[in-house]
C-alpha atoms as a PDB file:
ATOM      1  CA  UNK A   1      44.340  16.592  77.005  1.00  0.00           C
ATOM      2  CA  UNK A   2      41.968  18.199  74.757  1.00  0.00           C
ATOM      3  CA  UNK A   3      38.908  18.069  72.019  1.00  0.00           C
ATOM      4  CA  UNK A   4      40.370  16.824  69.099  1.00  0.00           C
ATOM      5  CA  UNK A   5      38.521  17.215  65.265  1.00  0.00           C
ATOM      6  CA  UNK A   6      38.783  15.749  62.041  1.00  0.00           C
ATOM      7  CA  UNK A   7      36.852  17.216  59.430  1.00  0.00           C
ATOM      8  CA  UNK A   8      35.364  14.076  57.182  1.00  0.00           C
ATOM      9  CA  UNK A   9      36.309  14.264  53.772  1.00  0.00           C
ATOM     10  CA  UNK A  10      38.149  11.497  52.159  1.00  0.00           C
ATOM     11  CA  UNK A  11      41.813  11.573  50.649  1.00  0.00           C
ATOM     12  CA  UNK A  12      44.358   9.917  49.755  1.00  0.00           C
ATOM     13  CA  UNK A  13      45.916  10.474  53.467  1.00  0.00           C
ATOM     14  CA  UNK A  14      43.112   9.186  54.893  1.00  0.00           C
ATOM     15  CA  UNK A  15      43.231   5.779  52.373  1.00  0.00           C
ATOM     16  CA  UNK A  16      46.630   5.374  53.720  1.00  0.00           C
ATOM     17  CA  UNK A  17      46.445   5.822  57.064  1.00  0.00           C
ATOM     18  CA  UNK A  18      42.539   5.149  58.986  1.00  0.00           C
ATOM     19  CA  UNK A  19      41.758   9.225  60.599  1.00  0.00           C
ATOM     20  CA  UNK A  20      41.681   7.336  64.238  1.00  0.00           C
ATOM     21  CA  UNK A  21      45.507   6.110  63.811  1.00  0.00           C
ATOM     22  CA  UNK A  22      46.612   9.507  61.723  1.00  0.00           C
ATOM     23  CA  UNK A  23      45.565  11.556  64.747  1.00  0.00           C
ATOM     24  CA  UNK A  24      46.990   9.031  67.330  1.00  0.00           C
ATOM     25  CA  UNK A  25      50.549   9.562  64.740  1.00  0.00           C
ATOM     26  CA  UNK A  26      50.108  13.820  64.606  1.00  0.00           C
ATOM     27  CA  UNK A  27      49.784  13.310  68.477  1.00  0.00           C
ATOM     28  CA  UNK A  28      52.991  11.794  69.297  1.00  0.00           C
ATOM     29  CA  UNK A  29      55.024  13.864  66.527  1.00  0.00           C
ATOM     30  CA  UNK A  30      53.697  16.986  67.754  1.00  0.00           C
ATOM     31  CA  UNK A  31      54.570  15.355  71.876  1.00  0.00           C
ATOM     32  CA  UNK A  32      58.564  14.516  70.368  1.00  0.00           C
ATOM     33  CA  UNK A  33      58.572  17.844  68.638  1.00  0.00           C
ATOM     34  CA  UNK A  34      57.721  19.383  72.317  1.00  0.00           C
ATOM     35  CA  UNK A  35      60.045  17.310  73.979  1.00  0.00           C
ATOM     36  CA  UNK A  36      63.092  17.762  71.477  1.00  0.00           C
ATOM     37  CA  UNK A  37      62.685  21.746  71.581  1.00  0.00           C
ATOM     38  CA  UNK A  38      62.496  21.752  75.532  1.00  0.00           C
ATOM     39  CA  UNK A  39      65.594  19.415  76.106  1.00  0.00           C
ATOM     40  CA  UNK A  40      67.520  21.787  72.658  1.00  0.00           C
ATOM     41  CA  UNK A  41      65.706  25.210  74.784  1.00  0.00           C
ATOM     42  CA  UNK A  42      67.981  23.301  78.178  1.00  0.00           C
ATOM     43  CA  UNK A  43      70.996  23.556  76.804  1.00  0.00           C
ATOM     44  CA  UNK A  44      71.569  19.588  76.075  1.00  0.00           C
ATOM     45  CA  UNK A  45      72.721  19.348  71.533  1.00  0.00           C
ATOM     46  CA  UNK A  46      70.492  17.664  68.936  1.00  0.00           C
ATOM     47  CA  UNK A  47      71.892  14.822  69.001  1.00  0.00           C
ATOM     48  CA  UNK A  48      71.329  14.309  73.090  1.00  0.00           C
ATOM     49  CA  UNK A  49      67.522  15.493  72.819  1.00  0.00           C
ATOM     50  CA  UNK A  50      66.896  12.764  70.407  1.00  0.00           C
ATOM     51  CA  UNK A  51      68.407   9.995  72.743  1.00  0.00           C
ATOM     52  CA  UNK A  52      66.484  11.656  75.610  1.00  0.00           C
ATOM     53  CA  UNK A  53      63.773   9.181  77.463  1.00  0.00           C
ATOM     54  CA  UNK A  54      61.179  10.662  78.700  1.00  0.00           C
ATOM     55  CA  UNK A  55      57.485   8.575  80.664  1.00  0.00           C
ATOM     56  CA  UNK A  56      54.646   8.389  78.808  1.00  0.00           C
ATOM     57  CA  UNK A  57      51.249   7.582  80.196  1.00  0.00           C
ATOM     58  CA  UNK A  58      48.641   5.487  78.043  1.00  0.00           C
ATOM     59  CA  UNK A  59      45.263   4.298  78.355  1.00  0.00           C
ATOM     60  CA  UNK A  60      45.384   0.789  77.699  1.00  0.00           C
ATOM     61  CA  UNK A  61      42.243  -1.974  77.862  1.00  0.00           C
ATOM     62  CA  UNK A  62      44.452  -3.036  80.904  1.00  0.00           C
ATOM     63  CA  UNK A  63      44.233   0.614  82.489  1.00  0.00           C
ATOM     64  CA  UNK A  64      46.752   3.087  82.560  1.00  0.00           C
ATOM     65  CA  UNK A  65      50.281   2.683  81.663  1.00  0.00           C
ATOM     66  CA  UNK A  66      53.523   4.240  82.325  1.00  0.00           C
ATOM     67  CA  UNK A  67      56.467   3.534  79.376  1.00  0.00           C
ATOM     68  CA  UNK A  68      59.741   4.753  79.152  1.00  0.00           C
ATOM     69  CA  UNK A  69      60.336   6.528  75.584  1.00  0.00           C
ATOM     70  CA  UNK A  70      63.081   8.062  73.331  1.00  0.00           C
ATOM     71  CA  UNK A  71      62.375  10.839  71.612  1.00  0.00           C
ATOM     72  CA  UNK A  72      63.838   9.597  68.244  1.00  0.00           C
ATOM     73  CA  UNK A  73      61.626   6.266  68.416  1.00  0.00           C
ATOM     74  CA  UNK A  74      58.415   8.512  68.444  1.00  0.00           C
ATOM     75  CA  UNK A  75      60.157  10.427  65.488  1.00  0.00           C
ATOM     76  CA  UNK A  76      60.375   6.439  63.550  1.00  0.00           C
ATOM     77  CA  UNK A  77      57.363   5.921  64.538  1.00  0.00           C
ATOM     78  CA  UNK A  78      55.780   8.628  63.255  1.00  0.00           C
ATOM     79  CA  UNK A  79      57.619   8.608  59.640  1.00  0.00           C
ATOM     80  CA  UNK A  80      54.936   7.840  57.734  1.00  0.00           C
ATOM     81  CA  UNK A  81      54.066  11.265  57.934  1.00  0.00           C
ATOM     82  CA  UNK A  82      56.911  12.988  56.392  1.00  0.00           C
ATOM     83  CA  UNK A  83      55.710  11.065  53.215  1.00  0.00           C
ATOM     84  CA  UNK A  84      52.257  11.883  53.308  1.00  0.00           C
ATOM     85  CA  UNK A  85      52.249  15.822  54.725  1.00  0.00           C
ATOM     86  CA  UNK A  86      52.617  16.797  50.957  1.00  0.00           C
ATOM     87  CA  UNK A  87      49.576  14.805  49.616  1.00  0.00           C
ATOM     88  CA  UNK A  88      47.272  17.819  51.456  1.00  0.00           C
ATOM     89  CA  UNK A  89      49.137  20.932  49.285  1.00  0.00           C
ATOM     90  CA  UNK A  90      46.592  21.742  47.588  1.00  0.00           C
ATOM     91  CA  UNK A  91      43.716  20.197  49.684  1.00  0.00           C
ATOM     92  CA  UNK A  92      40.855  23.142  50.470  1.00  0.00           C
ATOM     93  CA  UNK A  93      40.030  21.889  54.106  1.00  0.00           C
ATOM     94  CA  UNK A  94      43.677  21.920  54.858  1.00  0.00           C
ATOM     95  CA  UNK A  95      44.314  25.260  53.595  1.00  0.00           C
ATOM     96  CA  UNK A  96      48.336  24.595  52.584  1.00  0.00           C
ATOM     97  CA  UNK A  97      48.439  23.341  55.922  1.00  0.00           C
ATOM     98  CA  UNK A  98      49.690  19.501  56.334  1.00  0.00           C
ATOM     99  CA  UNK A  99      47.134  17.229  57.925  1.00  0.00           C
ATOM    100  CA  UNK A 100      44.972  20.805  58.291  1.00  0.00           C
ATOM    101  CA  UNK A 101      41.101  19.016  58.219  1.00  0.00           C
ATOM    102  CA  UNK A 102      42.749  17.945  62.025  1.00  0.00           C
ATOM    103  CA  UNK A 103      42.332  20.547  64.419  1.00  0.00           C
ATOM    104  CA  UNK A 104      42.111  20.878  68.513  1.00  0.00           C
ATOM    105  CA  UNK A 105      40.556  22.479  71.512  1.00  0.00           C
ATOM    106  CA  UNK A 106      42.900  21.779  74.768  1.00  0.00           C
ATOM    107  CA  UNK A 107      41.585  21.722  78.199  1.00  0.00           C
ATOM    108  CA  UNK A 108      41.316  23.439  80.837  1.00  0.00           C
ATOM    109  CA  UNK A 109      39.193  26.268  79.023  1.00  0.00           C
ATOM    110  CA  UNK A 110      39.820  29.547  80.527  1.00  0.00           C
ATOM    111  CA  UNK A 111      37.284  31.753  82.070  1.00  0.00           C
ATOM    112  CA  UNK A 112      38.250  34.512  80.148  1.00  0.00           C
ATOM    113  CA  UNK A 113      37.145  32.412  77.204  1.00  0.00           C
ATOM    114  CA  UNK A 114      33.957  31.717  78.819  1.00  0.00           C
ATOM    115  CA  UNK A 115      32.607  35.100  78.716  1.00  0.00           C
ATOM    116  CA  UNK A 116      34.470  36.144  75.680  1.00  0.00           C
ATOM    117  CA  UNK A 117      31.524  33.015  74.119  1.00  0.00           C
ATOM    118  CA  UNK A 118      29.313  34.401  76.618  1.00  0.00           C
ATOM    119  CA  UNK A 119      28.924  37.847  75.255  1.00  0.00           C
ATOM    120  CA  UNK A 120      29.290  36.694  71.732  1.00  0.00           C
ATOM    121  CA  UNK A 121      26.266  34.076  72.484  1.00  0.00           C
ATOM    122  CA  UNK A 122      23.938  37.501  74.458  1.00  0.00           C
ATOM    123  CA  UNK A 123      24.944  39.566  71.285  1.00  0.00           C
ATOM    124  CA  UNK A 124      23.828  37.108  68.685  1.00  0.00           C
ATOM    125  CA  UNK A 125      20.521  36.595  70.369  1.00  0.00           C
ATOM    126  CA  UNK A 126      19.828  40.449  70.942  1.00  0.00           C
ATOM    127  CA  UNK A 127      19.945  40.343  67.301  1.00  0.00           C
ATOM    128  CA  UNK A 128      17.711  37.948  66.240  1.00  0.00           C
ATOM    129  CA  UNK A 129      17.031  35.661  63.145  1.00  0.00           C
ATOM    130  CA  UNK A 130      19.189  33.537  62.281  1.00  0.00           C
ATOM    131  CA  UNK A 131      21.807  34.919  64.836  1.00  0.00           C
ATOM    132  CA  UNK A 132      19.505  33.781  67.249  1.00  0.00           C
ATOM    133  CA  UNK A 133      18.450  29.959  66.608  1.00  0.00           C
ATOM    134  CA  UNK A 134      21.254  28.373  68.341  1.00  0.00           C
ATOM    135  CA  UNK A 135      20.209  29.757  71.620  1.00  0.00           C
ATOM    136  CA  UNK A 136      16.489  29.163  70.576  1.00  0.00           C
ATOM    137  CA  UNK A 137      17.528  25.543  70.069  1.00  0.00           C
ATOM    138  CA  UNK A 138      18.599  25.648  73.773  1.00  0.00           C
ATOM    139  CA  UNK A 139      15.540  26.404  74.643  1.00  0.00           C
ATOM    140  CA  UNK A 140      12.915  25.064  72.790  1.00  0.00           C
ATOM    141  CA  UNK A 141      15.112  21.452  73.577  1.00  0.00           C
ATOM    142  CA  UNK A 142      16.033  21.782  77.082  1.00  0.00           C
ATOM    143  CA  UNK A 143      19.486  21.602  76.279  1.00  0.00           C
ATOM    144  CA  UNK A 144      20.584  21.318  80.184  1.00  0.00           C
ATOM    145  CA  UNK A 145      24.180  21.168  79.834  1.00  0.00           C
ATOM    146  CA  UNK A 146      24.639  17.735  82.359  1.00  0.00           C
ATOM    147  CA  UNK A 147      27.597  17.002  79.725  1.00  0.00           C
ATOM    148  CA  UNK A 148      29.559  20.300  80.136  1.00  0.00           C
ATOM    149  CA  UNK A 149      28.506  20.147  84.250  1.00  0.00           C
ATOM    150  CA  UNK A 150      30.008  16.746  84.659  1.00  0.00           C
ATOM    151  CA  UNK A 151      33.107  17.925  83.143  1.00  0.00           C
ATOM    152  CA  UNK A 152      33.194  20.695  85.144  1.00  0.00           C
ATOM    153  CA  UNK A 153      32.976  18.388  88.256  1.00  0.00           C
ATOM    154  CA  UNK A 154      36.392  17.299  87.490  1.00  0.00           C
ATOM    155  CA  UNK A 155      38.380  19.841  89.410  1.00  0.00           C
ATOM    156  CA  UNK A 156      40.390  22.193  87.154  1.00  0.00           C
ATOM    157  CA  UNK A 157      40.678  19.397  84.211  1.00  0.00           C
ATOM    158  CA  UNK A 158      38.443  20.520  81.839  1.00  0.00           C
ATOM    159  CA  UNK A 159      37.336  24.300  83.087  1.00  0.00           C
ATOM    160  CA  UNK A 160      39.073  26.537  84.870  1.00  0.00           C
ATOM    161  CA  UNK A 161      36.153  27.963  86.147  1.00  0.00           C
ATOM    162  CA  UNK A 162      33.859  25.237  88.753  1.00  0.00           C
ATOM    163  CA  UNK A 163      30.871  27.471  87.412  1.00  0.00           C
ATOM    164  CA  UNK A 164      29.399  28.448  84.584  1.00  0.00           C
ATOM    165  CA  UNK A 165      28.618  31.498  83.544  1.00  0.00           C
ATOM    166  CA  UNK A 166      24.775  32.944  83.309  1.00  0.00           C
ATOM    167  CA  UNK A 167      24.025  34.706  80.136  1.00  0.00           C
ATOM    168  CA  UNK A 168      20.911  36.998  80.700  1.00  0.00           C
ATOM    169  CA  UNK A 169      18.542  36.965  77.479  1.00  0.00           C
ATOM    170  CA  UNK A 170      15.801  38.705  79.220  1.00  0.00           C
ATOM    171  CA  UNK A 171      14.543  40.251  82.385  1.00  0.00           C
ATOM    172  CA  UNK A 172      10.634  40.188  83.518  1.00  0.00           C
ATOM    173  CA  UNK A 173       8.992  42.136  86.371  1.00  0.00           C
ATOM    174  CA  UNK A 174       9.215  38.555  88.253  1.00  0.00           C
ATOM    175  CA  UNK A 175      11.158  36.449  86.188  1.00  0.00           C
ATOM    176  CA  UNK A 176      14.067  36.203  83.743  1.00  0.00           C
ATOM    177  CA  UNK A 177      14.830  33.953  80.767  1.00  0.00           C
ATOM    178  CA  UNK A 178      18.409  32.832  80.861  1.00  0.00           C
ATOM    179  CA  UNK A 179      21.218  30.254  79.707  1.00  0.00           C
ATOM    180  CA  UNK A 180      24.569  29.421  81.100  1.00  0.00           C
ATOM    181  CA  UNK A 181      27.880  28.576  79.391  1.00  0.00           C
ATOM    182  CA  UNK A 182      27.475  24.890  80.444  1.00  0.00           C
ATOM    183  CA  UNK A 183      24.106  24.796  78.207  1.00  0.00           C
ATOM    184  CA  UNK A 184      25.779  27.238  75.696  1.00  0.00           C
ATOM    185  CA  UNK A 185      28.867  24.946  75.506  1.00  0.00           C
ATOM    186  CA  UNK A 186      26.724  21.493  75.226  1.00  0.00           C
ATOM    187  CA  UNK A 187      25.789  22.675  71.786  1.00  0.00           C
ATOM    188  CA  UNK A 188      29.648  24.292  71.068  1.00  0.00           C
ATOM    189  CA  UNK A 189      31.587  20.860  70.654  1.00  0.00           C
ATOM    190  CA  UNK A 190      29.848  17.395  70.696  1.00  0.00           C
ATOM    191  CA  UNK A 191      30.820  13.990  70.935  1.00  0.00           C
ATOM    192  CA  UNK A 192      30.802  12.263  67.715  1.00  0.00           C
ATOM    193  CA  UNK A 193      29.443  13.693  64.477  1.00  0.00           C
ATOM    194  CA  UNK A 194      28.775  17.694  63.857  1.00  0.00           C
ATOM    195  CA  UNK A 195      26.919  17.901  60.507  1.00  0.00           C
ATOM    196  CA  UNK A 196      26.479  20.988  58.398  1.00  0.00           C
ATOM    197  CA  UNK A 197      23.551  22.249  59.227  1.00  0.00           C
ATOM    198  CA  UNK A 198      24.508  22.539  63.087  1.00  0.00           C
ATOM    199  CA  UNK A 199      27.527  24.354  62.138  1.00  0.00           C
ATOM    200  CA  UNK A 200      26.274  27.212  60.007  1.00  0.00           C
ATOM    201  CA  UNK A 201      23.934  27.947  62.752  1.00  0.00           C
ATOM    202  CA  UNK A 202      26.990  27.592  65.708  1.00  0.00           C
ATOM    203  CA  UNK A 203      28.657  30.179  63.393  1.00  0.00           C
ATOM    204  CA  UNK A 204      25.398  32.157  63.321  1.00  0.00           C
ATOM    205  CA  UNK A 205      26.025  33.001  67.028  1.00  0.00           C
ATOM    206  CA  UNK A 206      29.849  33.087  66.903  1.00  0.00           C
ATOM    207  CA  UNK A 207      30.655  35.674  64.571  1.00  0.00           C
ATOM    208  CA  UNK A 208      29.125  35.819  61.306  1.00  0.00           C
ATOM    209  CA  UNK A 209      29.215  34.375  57.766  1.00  0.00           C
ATOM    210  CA  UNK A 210      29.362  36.963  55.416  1.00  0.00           C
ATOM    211  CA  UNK A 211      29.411  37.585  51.530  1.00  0.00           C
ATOM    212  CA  UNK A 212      31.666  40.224  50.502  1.00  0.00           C
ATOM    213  CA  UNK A 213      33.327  41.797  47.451  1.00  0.00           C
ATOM    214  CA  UNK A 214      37.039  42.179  49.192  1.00  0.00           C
ATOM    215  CA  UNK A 215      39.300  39.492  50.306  1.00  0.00           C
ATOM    216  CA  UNK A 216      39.325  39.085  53.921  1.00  0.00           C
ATOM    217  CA  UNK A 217      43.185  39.090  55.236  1.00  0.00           C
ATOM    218  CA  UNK A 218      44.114  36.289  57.071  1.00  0.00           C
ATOM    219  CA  UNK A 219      41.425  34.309  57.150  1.00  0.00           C
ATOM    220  CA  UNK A 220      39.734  31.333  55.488  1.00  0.00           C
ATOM    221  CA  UNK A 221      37.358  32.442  52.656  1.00  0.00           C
ATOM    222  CA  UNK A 222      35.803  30.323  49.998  1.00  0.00           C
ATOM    223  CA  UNK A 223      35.737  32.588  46.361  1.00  0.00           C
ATOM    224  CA  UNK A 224      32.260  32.645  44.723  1.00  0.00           C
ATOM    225  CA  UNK A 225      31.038  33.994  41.980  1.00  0.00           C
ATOM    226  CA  UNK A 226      32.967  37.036  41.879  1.00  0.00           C
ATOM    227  CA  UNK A 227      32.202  37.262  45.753  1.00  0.00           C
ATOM    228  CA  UNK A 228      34.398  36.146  48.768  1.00  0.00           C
ATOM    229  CA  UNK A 229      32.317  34.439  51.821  1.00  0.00           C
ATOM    230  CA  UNK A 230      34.143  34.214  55.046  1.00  0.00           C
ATOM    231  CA  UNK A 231      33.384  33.699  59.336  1.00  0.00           C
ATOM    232  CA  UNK A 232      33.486  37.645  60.369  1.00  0.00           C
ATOM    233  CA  UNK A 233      34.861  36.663  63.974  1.00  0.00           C
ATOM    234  CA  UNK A 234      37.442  39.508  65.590  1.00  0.00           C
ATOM    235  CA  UNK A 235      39.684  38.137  68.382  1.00  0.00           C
ATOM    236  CA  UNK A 236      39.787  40.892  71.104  1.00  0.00           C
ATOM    237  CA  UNK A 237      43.303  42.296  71.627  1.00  0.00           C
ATOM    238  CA  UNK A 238      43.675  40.437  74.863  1.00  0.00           C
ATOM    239  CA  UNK A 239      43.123  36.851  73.387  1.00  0.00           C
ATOM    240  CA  UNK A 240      44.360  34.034  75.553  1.00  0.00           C
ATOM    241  CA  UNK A 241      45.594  30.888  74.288  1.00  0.00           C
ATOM    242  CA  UNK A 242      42.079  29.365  74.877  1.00  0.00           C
ATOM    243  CA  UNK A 243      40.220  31.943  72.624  1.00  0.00           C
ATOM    244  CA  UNK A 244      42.716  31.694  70.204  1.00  0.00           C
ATOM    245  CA  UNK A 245      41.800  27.680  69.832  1.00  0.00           C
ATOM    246  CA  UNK A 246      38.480  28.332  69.946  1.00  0.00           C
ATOM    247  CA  UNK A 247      38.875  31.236  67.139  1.00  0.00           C
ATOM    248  CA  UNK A 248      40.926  28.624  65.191  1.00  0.00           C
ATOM    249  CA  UNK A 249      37.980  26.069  65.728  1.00  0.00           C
ATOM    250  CA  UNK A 250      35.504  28.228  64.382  1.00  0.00           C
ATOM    251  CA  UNK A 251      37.393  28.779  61.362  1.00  0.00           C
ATOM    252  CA  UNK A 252      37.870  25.107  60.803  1.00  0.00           C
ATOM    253  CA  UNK A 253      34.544  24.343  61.600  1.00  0.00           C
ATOM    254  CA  UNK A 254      33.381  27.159  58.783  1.00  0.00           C
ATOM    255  CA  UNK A 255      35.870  25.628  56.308  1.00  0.00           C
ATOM    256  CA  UNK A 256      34.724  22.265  56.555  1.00  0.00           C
ATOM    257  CA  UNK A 257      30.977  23.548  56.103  1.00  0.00           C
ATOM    258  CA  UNK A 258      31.483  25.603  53.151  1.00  0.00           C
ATOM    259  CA  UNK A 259      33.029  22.564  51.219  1.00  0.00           C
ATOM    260  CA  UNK A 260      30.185  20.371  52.191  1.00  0.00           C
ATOM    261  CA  UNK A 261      32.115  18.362  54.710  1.00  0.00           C
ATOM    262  CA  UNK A 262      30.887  17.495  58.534  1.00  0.00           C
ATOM    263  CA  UNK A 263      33.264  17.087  61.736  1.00  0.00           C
ATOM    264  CA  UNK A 264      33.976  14.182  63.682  1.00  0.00           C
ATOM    265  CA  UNK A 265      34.659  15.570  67.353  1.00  0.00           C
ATOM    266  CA  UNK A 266      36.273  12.809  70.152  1.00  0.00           C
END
C-alpha cells in the first residue's frame, strides 16, 4: 500500500496504454517479480516459482476479494510492457528509466522520516524567502492537517508514529507559533493534481533548487545555458527506506517541474 505518482506528460506509452491501467500493469509485474525472487531466494527452481500460486486481495465494486494466482499469469498479463519499456529511452521525465514519470511513496512512513521533513521544514523557514512560503501557506490558509490526522487514526497503516510531530517556528514570552508534521505533510503529497507552481515551492522547503556551473553526480539535473540546475537535497547517512522514497519523490517531483509537467498523486 502506498502513494503512487504519475507525472502528466503525454507519450506514446501513455496512447497505448490509459496511465490508470499502466500503473495497475507496473503493479502486478513489480508483485510477480517479488514473488518469483522470494520462492527462487527459498530454494524452489525457475521453473517451480513461475507455477507457484500465491492469494491476492482486490478491491472490487463488490468489496474485497481473495483470488488464487500464478505467478507466470501475472507475467502474461503484464506483457504488454516488455514491448513498450523501450518507447521511454530517451524520454527526460523518465531519465533512461522504463515507465520512470511513475514513481511511489509506501506506507507506513517512518518516524525517523518524520523529523528528518521536520527539521528540513524548521530550517527552510529560519531562512526565509522563498524557503519559507510553504510553511507561510500553512499558515496564512489554516492548513489543519484533518487529511494526514485521519490517516494517522488508522493504527500503524499509514504512520508509524500515532502523533505528529510539532515543529517550533517561534517562541513568545506567552505564546509560540508552531506547525506539526500532519499540517506539514497535508501540503507534501495531495490527492489528485500537484501543479508546478506548488512544487517549486515544496522543493523550496525540501532542499533547494540550485543553478550551478558543475554537474551534480547522481542526481537529476536539467542543462541550461551553459549552467546545470538541480534539487540540492543530501540524504543523511542513516537514511531509512522511507527517506529514501521520499528523497526519490522529491527528485521526481523536481524533474517533472523543470520540464513543465504537473503530477497526478492517488
Amino acid at each position: 500500500m502506498g502513494l503512487d505518482l504519475i507525472t502528466q506528460k503525454n507519450c506514446k506509452v501513455k496512447e497505448k496504454i490509459p496511465q490508470n491501467e499502466l500503473l495497475n500493469l507496473i503493479k502486478e509485474r513489480n508483485r510477480a517479480i517479488q514473488v518469483l525472487k522470494m520462492v527462487i531466494n527459498s530454494g524452489k527452481s525457475k521453473e517451480e516459482a513461475f507455477n507457484t500460486e500465491f492469494t491476492q486481495r482486490l478491491q472490487t465494486p463488490e468489496g474485497i476479494k481473495d483470488i488464487n494466482v500464478k505467478v507466470s499469469s501475472l507475467f502474461q498479463k503484464t506483457a504488454i510492457l516488455d514491448e513498450m519499456e523501450n518507447v521511454c529511452n530517451d524520454c527526460v521525465v523518465a531519465q533512461n528509466r522504463p515507465f520512470g514519470c511513475i514513481g511511489y511513496i509506501s506506507y507506513p512512513i517512518s518516524l525517523k522520516c518524520e523529523k528528518w521533513l521536520a527539521s528540513m521544514a524548521l530550517e527552510a523557514y529560519a531562512k526565509g524567502h522563498p524557503h519559507s512560503l510553504s510553511i507561510e501557506f500553512i499558515l496564512d490558509q489554516k492548513i489543519n492537517g484533518k487529511r494526514i490526522k485521519q490517516m494517522r487514526s488508522q493504527g500503524q497503516t499509514f504512520f508509524e508514529s500515532n502523533k505528529p510531530i510539532d515543529i517550533t517556528l517561534s517562541k513568545g514570552l506567552f505564546s509560540k507559533r508552531k506547525i506539526d508534521t500532519n499540517q506539514l505533510l497535508e501540503i507534501t503529497f495531495l490527492q489528485g493534481l500537484m501543479q508546478t507552481t506548488h512544487i517549486n515551492y515544496l522543493l523550496m522547503m525540501f532542499g533547494n533548487i540550485v543553478i550551478d556551473n558543475k554537474k551534480p553526480e547522481n542526481k537529476p539535473y536539467k542543462y541550461n545555458n551553459g549552467k546545470y540546475v538541480f534539487l540540492d537535497l543530501k540524504l543523511p547517512n542513516d537514511y531509512d527506506n522511507s527517506m529514501l522514497e521520499f528523497y526519490n519523490y522529491f527528485q521526481h517531483l523536481f524533474v517533472a517541474a523543470i520540464n513543465g509537467h504537473n503530477v497526478w498523486m492517488d
